[in-house]
PDB file of N, CA and C in Angstrom:
ATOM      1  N   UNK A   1     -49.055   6.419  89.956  1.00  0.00           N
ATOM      2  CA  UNK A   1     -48.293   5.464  90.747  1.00  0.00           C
ATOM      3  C   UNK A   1     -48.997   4.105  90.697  1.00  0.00           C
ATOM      4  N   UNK A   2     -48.686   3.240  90.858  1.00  0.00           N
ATOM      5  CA  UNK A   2     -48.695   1.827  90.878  1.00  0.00           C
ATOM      6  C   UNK A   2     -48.294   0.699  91.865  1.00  0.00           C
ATOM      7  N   UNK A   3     -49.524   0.815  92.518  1.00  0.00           N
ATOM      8  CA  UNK A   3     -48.988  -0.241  94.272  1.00  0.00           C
ATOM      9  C   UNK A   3     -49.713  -1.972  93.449  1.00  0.00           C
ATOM     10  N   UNK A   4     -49.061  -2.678  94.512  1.00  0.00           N
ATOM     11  CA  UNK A   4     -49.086  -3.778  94.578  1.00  0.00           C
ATOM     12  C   UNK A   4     -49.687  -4.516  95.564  1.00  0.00           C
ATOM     13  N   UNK A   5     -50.419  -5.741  95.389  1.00  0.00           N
ATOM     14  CA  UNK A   5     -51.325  -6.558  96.363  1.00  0.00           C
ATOM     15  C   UNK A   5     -50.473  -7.736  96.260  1.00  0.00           C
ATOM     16  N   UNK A   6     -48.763  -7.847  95.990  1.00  0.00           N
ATOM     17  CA  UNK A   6     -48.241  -9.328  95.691  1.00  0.00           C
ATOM     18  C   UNK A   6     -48.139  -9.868  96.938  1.00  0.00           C
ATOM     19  N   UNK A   7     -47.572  -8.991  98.237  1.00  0.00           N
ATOM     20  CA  UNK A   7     -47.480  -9.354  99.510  1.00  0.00           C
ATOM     21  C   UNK A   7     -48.596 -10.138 100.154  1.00  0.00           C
ATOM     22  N   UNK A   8     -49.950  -9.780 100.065  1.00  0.00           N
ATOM     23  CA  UNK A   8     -51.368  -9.912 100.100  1.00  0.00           C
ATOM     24  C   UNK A   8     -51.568 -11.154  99.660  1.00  0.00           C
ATOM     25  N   UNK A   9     -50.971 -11.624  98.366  1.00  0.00           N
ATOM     26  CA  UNK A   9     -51.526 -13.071  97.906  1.00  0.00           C
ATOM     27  C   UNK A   9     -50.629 -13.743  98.146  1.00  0.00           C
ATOM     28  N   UNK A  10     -49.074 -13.717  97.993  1.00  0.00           N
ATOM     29  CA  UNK A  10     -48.137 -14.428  98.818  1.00  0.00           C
ATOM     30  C   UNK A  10     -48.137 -15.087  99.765  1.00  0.00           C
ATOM     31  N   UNK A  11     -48.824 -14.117 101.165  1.00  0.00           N
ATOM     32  CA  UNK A  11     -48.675 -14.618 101.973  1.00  0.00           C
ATOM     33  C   UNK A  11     -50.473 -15.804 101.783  1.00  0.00           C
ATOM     34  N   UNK A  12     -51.418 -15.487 101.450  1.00  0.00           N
ATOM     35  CA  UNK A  12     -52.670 -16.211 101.115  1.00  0.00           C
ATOM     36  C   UNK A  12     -52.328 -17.299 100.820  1.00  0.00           C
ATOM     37  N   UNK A  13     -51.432 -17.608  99.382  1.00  0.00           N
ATOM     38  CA  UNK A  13     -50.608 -19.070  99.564  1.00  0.00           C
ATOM     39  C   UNK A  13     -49.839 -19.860 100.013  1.00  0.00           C
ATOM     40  N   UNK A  14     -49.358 -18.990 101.386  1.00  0.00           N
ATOM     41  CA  UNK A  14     -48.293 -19.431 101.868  1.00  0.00           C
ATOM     42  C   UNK A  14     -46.889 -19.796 100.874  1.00  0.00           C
ATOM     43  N   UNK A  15     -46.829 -18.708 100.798  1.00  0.00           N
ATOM     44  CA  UNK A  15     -45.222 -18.695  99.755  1.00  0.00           C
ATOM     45  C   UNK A  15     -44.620 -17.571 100.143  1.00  0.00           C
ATOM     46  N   UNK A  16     -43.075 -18.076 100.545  1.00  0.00           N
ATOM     47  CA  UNK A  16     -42.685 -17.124 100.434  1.00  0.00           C
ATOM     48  C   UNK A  16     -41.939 -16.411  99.587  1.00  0.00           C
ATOM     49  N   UNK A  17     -41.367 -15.061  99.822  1.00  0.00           N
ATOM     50  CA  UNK A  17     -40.560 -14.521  98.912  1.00  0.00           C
ATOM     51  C   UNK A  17     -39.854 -15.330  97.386  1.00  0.00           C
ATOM     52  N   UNK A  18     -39.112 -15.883  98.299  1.00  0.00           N
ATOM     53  CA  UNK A  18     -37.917 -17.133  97.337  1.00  0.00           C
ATOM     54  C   UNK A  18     -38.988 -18.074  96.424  1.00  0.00           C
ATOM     55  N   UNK A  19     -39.737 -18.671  97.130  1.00  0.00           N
ATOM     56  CA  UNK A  19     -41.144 -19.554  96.396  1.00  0.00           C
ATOM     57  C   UNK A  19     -41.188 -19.104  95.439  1.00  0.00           C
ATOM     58  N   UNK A  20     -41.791 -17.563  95.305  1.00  0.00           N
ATOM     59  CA  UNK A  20     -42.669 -17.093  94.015  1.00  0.00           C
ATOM     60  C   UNK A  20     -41.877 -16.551  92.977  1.00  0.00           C
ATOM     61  N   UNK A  21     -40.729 -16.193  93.699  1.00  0.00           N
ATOM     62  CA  UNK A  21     -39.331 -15.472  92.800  1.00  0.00           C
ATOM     63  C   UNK A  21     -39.332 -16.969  91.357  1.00  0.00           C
ATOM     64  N   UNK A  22     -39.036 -17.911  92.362  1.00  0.00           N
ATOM     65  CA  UNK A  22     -38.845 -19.255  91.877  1.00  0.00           C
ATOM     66  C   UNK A  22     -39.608 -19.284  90.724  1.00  0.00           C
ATOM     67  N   UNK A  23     -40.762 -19.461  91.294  1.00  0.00           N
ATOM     68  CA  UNK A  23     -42.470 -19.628  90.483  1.00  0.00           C
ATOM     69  C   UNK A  23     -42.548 -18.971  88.959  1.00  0.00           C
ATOM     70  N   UNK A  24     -41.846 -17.637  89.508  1.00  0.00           N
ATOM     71  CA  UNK A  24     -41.936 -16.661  88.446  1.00  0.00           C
ATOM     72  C   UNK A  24     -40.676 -16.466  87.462  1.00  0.00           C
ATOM     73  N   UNK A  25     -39.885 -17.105  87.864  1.00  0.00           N
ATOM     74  CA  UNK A  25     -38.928 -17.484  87.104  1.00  0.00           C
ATOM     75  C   UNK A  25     -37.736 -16.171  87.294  1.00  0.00           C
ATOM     76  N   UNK A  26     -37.759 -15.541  88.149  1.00  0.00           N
ATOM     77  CA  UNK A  26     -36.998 -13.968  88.782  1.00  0.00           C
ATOM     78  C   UNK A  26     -36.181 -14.059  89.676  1.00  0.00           C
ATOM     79  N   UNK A  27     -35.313 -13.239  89.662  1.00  0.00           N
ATOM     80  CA  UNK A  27     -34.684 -13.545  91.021  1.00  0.00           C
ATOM     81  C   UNK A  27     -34.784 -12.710  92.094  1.00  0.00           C
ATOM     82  N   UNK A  28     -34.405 -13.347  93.038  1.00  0.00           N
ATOM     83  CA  UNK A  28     -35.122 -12.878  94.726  1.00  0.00           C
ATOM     84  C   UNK A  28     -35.169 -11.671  94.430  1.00  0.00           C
ATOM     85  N   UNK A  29     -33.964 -10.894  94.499  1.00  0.00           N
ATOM     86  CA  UNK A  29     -33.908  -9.776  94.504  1.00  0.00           C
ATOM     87  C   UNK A  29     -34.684  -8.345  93.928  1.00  0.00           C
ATOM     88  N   UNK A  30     -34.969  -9.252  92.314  1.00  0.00           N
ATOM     89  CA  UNK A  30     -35.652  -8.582  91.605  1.00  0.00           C
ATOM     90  C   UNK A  30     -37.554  -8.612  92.292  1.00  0.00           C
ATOM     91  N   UNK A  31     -37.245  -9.363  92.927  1.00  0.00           N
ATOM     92  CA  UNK A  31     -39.361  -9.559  92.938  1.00  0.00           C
ATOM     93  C   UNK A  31     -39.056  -8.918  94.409  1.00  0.00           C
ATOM     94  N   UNK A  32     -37.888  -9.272  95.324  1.00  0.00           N
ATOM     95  CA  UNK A  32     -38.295  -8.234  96.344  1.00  0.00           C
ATOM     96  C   UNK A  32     -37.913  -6.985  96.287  1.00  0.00           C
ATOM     97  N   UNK A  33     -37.673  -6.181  95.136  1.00  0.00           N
ATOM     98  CA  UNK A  33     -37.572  -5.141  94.544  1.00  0.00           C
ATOM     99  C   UNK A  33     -39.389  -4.230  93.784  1.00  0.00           C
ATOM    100  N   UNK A  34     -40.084  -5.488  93.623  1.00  0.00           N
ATOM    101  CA  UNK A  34     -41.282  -5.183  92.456  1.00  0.00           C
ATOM    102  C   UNK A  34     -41.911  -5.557  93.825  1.00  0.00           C
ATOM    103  N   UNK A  35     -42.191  -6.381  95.111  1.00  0.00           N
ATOM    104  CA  UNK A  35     -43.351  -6.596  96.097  1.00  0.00           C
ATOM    105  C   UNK A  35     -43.044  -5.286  97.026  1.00  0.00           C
ATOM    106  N   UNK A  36     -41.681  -4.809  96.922  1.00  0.00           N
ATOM    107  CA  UNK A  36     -42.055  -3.212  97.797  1.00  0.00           C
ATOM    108  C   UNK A  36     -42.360  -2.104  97.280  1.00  0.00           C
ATOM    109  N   UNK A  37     -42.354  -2.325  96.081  1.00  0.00           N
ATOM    110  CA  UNK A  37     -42.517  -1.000  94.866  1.00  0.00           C
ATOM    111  C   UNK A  37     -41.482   0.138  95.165  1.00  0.00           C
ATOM    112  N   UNK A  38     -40.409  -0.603  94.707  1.00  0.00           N
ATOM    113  CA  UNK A  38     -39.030   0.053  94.343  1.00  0.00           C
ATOM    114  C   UNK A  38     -39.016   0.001  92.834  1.00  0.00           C
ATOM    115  N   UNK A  39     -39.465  -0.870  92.443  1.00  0.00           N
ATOM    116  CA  UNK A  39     -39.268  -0.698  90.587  1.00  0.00           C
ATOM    117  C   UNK A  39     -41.219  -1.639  90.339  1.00  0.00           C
ATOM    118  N   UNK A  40     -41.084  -1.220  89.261  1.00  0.00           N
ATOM    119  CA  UNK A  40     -42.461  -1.593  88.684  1.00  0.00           C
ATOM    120  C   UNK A  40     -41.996  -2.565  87.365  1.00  0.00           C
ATOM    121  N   UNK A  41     -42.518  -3.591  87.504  1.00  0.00           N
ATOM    122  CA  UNK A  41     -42.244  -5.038  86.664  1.00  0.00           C
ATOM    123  C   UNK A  41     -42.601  -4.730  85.344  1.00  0.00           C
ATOM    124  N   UNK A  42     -41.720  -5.315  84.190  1.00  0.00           N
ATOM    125  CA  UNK A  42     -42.368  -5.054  83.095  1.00  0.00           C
ATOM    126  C   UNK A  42     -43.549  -6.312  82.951  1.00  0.00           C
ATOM    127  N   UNK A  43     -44.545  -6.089  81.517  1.00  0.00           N
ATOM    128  CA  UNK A  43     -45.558  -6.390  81.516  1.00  0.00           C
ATOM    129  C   UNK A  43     -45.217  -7.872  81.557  1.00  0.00           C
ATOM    130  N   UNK A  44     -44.066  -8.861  80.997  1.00  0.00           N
ATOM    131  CA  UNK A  44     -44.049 -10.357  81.063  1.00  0.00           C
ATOM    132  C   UNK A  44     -44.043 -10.465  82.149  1.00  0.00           C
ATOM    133  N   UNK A  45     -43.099  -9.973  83.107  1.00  0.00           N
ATOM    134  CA  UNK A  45     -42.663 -10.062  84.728  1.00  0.00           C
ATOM    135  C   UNK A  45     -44.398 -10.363  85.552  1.00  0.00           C
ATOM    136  N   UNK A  46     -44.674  -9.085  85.175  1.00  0.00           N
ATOM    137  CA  UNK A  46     -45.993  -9.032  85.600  1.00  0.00           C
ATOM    138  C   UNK A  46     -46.856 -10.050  85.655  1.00  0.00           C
ATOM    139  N   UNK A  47     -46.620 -10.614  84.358  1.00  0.00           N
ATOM    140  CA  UNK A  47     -48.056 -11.745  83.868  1.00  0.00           C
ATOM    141  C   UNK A  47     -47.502 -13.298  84.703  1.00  0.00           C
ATOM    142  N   UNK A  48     -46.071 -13.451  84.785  1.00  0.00           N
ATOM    143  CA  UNK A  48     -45.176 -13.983  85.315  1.00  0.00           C
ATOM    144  C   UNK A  48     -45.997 -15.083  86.875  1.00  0.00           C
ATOM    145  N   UNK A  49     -45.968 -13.263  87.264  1.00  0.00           N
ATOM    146  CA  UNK A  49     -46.121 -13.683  88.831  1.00  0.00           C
ATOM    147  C   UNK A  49     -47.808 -13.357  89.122  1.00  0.00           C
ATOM    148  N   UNK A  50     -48.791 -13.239  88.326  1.00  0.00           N
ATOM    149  CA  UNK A  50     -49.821 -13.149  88.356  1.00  0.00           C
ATOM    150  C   UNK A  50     -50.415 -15.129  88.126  1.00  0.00           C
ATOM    151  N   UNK A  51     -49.304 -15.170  87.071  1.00  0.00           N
ATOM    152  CA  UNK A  51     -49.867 -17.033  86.803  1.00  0.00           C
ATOM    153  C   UNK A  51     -49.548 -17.687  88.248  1.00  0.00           C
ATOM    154  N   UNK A  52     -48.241 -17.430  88.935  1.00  0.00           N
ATOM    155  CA  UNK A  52     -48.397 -18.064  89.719  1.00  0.00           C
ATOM    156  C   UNK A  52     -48.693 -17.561  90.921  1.00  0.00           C
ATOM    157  N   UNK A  53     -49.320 -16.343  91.042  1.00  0.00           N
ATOM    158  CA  UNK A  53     -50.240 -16.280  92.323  1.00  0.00           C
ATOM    159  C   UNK A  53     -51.975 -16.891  92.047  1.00  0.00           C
ATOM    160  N   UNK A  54     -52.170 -17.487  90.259  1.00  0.00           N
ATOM    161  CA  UNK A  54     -53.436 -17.642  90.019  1.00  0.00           C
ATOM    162  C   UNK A  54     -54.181 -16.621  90.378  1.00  0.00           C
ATOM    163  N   UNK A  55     -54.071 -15.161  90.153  1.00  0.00           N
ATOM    164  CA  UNK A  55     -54.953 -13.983  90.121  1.00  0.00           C
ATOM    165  C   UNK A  55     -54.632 -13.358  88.658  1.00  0.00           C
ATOM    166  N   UNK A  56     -55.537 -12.345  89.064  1.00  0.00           N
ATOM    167  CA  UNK A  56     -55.472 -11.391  87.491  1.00  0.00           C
ATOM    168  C   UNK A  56     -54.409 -10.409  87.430  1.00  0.00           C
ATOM    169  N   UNK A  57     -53.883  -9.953  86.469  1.00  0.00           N
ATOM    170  CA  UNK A  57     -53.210  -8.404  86.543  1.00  0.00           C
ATOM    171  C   UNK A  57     -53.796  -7.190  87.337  1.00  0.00           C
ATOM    172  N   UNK A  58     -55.263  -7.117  87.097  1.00  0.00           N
ATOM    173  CA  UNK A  58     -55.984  -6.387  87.647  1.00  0.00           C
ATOM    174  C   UNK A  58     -56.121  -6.318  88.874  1.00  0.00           C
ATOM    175  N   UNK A  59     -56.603  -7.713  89.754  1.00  0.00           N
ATOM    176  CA  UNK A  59     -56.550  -8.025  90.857  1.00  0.00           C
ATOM    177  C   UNK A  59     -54.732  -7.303  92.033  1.00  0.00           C
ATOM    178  N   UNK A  60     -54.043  -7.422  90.978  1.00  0.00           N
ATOM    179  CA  UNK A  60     -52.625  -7.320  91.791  1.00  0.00           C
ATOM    180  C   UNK A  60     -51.938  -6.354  91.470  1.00  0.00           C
ATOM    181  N   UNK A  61     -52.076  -5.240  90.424  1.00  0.00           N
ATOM    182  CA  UNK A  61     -51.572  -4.232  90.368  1.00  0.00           C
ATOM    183  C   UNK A  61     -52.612  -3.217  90.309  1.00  0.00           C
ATOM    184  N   UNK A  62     -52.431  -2.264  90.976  1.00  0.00           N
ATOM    185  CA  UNK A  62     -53.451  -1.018  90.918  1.00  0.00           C
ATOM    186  C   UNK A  62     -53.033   0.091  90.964  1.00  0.00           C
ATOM    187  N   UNK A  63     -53.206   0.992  90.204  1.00  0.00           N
ATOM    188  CA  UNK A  63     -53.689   2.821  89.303  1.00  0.00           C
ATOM    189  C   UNK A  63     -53.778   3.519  90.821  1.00  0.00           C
ATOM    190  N   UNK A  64     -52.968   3.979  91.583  1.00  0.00           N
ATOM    191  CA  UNK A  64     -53.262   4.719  92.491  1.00  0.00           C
ATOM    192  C   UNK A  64     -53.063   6.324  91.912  1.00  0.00           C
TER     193      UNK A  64
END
């Protein structure tokens, strides 16, 4: 399984939802689909919203 820390840095930058959807070039729906872990992002998606939280892949997705 595969949880997520996007909520975690989101809110760290003060962005919300819509912000980073934006950021990441996704739509709402889809990223508030991938920040509750209802679906798991493919790897661009991923790298996507990692540039604009300025963290790593590593840092924000984790191997549970």
């Amino acid at each position: 399984m595969i949880l997520n820390r996007i909520k975690k840095y989101r809110r760290e930058n003060n962005l919300t939802q819509e912000e980073l959807a934006r950021l990441s070039n996704i739509t709402l729906r889809h990223y508030q689909k991938i920040e509750n872990c209802e679906v798991i992002p493919r790897l661009d998606t991923a790298h996507k919203i990692s540039k604009a939280l300025k963290k790593s892949l590593y840092d924000i997705f984790i191997l549970d």
